[in-house]
PDB file of N, CA and C in Angstrom:
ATOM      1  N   UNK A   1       0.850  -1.170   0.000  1.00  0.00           N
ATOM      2  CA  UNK A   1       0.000   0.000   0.000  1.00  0.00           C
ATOM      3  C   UNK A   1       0.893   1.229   0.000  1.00  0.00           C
ATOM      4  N   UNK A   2       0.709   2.679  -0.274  1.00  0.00           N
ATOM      5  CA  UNK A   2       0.941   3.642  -0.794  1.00  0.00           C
ATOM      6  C   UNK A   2       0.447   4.006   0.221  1.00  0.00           C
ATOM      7  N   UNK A   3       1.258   5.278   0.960  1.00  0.00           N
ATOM      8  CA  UNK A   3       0.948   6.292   1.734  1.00  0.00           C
ATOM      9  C   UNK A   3       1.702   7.348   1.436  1.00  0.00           C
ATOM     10  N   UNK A   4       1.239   8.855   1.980  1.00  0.00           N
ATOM     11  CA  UNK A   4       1.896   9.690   1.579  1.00  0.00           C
ATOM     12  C   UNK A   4       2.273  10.542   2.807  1.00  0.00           C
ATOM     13  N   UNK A   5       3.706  10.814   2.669  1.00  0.00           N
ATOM     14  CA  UNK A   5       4.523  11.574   4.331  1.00  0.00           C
ATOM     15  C   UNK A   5       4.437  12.867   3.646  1.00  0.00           C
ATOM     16  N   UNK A   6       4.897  13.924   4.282  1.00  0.00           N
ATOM     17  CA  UNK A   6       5.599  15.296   4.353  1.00  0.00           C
ATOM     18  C   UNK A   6       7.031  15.636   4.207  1.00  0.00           C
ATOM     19  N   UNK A   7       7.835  15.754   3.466  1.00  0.00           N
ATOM     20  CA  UNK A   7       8.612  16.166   4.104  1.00  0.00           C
ATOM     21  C   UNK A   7       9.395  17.380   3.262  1.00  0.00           C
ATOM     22  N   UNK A   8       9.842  18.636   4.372  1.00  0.00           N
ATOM     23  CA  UNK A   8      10.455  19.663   3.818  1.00  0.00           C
ATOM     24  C   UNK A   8       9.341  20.175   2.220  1.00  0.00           C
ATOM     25  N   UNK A   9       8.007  20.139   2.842  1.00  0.00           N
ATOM     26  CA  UNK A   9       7.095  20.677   1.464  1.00  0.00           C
ATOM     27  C   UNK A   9       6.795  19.487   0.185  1.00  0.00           C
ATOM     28  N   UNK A  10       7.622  18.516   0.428  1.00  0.00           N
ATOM     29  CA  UNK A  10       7.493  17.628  -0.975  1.00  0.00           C
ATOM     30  C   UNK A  10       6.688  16.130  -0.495  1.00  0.00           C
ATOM     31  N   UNK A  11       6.252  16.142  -1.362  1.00  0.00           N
ATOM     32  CA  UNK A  11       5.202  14.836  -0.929  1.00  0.00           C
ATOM     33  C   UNK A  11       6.263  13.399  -1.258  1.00  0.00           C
ATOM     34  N   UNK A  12       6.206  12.397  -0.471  1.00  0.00           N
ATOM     35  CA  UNK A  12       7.144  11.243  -0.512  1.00  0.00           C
ATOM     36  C   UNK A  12       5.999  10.379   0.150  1.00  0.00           C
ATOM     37  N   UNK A  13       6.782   9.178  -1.222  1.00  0.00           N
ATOM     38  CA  UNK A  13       5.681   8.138  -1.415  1.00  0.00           C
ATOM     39  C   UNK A  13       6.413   7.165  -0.406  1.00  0.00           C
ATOM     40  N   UNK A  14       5.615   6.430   0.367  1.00  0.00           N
ATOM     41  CA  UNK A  14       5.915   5.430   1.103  1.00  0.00           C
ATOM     42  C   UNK A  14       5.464   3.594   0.925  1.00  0.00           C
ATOM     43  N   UNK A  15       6.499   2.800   0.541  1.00  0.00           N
ATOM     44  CA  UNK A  15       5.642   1.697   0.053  1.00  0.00           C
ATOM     45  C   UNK A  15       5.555   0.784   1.423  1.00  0.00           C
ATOM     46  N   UNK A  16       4.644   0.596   2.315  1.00  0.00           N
ATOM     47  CA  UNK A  16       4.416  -0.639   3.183  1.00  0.00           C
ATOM     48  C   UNK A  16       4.560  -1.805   2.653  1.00  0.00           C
ATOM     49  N   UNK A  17       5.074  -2.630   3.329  1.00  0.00           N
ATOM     50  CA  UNK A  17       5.439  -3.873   3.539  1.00  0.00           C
ATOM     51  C   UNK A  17       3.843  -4.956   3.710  1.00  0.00           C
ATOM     52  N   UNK A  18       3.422  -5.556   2.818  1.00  0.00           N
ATOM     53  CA  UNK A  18       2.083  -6.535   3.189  1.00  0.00           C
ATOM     54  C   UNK A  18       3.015  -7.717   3.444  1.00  0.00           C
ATOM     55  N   UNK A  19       2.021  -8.140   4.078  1.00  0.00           N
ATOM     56  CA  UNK A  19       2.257 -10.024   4.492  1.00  0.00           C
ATOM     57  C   UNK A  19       1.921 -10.688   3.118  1.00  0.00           C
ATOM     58  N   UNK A  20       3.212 -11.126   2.685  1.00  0.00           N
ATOM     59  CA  UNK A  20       3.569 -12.004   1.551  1.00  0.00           C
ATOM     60  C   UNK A  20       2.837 -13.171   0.834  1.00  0.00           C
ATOM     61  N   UNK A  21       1.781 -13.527   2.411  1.00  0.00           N
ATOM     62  CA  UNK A  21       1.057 -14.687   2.340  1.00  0.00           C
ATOM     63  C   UNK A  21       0.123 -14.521   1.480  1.00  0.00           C
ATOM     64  N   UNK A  22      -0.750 -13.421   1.525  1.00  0.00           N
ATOM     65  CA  UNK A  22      -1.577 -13.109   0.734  1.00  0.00           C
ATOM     66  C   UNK A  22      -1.368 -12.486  -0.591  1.00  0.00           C
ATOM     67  N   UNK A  23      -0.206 -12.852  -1.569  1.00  0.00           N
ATOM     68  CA  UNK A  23      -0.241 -12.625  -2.585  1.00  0.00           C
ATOM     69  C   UNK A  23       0.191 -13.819  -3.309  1.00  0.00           C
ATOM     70  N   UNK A  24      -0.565 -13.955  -4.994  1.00  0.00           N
ATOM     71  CA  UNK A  24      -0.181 -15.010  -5.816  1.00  0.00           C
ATOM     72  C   UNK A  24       1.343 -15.093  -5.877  1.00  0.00           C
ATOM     73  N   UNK A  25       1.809 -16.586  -6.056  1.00  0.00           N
ATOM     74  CA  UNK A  25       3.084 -17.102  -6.236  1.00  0.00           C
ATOM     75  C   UNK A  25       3.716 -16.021  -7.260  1.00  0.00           C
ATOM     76  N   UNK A  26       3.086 -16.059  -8.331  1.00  0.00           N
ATOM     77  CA  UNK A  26       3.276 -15.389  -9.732  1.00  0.00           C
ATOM     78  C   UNK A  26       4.182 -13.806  -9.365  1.00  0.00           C
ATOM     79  N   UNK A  27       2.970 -13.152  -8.655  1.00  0.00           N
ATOM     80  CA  UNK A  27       3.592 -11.889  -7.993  1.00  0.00           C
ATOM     81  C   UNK A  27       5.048 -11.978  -7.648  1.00  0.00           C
ATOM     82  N   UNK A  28       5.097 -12.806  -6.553  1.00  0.00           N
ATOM     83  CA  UNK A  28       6.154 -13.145  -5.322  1.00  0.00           C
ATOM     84  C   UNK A  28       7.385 -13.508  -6.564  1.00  0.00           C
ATOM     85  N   UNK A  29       7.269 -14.408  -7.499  1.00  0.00           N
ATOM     86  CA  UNK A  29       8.139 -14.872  -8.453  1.00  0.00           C
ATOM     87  C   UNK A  29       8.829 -13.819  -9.144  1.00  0.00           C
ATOM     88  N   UNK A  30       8.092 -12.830  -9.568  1.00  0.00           N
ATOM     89  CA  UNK A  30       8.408 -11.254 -10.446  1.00  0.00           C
ATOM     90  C   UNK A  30       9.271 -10.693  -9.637  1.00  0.00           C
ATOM     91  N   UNK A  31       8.590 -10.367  -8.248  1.00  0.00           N
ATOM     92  CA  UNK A  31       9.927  -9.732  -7.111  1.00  0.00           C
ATOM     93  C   UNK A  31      10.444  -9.878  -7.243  1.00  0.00           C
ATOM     94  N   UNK A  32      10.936 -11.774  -7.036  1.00  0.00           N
ATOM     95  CA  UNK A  32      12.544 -11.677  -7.080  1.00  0.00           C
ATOM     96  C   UNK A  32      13.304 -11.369  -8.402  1.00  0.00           C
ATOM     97  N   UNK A  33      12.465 -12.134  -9.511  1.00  0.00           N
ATOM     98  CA  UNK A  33      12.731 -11.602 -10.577  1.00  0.00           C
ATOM     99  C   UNK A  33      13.838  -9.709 -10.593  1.00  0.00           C
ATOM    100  N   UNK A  34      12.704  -9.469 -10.651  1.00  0.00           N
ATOM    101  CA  UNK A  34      13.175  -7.686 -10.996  1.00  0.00           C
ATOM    102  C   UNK A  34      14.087  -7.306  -9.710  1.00  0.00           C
ATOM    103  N   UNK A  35      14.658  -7.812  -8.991  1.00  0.00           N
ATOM    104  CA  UNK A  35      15.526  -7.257  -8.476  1.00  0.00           C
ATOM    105  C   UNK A  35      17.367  -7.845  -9.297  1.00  0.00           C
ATOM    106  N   UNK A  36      16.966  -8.349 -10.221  1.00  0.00           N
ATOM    107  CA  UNK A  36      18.656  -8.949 -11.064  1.00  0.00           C
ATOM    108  C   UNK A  36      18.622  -7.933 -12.344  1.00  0.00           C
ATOM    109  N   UNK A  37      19.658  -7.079 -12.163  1.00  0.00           N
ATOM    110  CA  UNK A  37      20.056  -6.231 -13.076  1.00  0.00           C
ATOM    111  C   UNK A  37      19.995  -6.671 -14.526  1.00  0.00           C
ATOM    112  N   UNK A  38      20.034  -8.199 -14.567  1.00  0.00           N
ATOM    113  CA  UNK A  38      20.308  -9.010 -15.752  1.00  0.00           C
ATOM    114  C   UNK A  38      18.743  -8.931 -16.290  1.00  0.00           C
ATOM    115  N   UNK A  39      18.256  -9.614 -15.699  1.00  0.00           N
ATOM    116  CA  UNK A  39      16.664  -9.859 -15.780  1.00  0.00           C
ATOM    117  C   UNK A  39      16.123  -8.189 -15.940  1.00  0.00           C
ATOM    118  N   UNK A  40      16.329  -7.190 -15.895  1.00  0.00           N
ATOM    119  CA  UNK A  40      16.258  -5.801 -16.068  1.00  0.00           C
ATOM    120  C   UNK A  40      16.464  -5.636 -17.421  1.00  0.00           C
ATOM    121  N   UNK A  41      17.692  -5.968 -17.720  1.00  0.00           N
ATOM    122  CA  UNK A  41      18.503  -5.316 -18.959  1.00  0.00           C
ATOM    123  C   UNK A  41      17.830  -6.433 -20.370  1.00  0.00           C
ATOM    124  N   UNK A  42      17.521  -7.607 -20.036  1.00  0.00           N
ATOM    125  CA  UNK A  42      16.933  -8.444 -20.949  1.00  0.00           C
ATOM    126  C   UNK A  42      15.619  -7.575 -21.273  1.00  0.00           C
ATOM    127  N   UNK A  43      14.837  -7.571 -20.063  1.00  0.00           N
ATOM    128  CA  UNK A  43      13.412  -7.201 -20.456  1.00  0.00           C
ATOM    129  C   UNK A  43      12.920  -5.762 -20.904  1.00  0.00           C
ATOM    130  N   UNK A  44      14.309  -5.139 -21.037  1.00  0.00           N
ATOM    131  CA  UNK A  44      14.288  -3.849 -21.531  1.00  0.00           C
ATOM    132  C   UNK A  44      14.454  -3.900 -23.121  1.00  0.00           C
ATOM    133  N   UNK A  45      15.422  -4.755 -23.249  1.00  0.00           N
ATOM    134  CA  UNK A  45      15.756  -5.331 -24.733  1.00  0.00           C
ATOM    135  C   UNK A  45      14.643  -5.840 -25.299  1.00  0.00           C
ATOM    136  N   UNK A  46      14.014  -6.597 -24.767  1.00  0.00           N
ATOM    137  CA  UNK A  46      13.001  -7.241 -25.054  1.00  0.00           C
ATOM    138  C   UNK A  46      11.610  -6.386 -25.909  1.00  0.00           C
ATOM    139  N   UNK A  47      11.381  -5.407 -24.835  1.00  0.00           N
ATOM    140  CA  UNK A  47      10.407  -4.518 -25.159  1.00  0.00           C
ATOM    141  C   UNK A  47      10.960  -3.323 -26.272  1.00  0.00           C
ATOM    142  N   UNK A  48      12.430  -3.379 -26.259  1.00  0.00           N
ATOM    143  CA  UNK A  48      12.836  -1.923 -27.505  1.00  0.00           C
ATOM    144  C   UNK A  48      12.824  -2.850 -28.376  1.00  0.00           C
ATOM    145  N   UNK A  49      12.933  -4.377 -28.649  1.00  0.00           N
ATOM    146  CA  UNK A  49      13.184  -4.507 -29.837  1.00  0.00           C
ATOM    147  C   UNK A  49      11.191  -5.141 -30.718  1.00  0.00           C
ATOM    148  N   UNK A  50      10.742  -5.351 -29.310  1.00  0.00           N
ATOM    149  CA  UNK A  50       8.983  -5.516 -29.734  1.00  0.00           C
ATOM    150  C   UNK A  50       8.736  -4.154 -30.807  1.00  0.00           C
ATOM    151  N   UNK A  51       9.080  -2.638 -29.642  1.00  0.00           N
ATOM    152  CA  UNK A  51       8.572  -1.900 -30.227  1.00  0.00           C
ATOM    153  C   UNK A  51       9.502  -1.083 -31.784  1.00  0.00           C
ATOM    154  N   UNK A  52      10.388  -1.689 -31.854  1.00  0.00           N
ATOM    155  CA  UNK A  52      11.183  -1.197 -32.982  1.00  0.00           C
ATOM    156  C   UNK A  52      10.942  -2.339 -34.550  1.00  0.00           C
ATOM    157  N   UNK A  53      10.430  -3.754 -33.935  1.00  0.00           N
ATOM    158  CA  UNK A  53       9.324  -3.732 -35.624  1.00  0.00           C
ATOM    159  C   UNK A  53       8.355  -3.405 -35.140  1.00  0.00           C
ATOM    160  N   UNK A  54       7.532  -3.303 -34.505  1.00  0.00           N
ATOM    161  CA  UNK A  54       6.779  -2.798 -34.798  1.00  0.00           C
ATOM    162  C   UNK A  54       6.722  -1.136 -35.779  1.00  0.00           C
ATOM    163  N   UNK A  55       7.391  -0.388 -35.502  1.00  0.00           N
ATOM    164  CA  UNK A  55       7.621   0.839 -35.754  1.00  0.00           C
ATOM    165  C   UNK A  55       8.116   0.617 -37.634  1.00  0.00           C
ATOM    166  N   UNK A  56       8.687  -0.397 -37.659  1.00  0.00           N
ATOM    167  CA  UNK A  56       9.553  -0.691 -38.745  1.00  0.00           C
ATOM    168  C   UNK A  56       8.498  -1.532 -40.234  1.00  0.00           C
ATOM    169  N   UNK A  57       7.586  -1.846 -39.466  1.00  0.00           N
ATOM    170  CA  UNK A  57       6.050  -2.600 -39.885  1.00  0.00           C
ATOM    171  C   UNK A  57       5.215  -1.801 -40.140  1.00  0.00           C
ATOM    172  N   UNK A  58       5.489  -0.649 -39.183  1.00  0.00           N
ATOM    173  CA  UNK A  58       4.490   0.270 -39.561  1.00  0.00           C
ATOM    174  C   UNK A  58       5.100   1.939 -39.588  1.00  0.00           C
ATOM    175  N   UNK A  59       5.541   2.143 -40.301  1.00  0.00           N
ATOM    176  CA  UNK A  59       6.815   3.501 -40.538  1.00  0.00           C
ATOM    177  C   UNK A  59       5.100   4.957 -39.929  1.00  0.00           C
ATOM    178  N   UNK A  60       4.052   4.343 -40.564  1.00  0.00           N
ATOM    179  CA  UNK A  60       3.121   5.334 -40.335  1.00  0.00           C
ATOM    180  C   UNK A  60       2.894   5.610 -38.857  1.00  0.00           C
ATOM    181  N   UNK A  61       3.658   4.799 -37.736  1.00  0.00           N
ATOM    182  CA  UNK A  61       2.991   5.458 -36.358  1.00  0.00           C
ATOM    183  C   UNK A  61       4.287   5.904 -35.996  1.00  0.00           C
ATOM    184  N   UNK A  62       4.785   6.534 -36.936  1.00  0.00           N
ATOM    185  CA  UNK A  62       6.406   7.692 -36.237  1.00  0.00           C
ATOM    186  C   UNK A  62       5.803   8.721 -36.675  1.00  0.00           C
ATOM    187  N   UNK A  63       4.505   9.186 -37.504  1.00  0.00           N
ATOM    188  CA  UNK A  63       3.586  10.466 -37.637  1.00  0.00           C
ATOM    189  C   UNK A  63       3.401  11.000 -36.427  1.00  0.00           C
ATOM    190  N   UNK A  64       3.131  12.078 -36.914  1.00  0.00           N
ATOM    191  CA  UNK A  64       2.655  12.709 -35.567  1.00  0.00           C
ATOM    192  C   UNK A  64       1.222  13.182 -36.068  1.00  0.00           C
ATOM    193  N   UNK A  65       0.137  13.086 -35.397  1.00  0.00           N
ATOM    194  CA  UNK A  65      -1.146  12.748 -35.876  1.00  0.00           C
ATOM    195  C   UNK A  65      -2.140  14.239 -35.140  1.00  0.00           C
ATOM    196  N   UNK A  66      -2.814  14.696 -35.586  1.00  0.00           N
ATOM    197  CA  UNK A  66      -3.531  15.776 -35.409  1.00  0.00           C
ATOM    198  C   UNK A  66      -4.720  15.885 -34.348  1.00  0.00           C
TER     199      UNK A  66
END
């Protein structure tokens, strides 16, 4: 859960800690996941190179549209 502190005028997001129990495996699996720089840098690749055919498939959505 999301709460929001004070501090020095600027709003700072706070993430609480839930009991683990109550979330799907799937979730819990991603955590650890995304904390490996490796597993970061793949799934970044992953998604520039989805969206670069795409872009390359379709040259018309580098328009800029009205």
């Amino acid at each position: 859960m999301l709460s929001g502190g004070k501090t020095s005028g600027a709003q700072t997001l706070v993430l609480e800690k839930r009991d683990e129990m109550n979330l799907p495996p799937r979730i819990l699996e991603l955590r650890k996941k995304i904390q490996s720089q490796e597993y970061l840098d793949n799934a970044i690749q992953r998604i520039a190179q989805v969206i670069s055919n795409h872009l390359i498939d379709d040259p018309d959505e580098l328009k800029f549209r009205d």
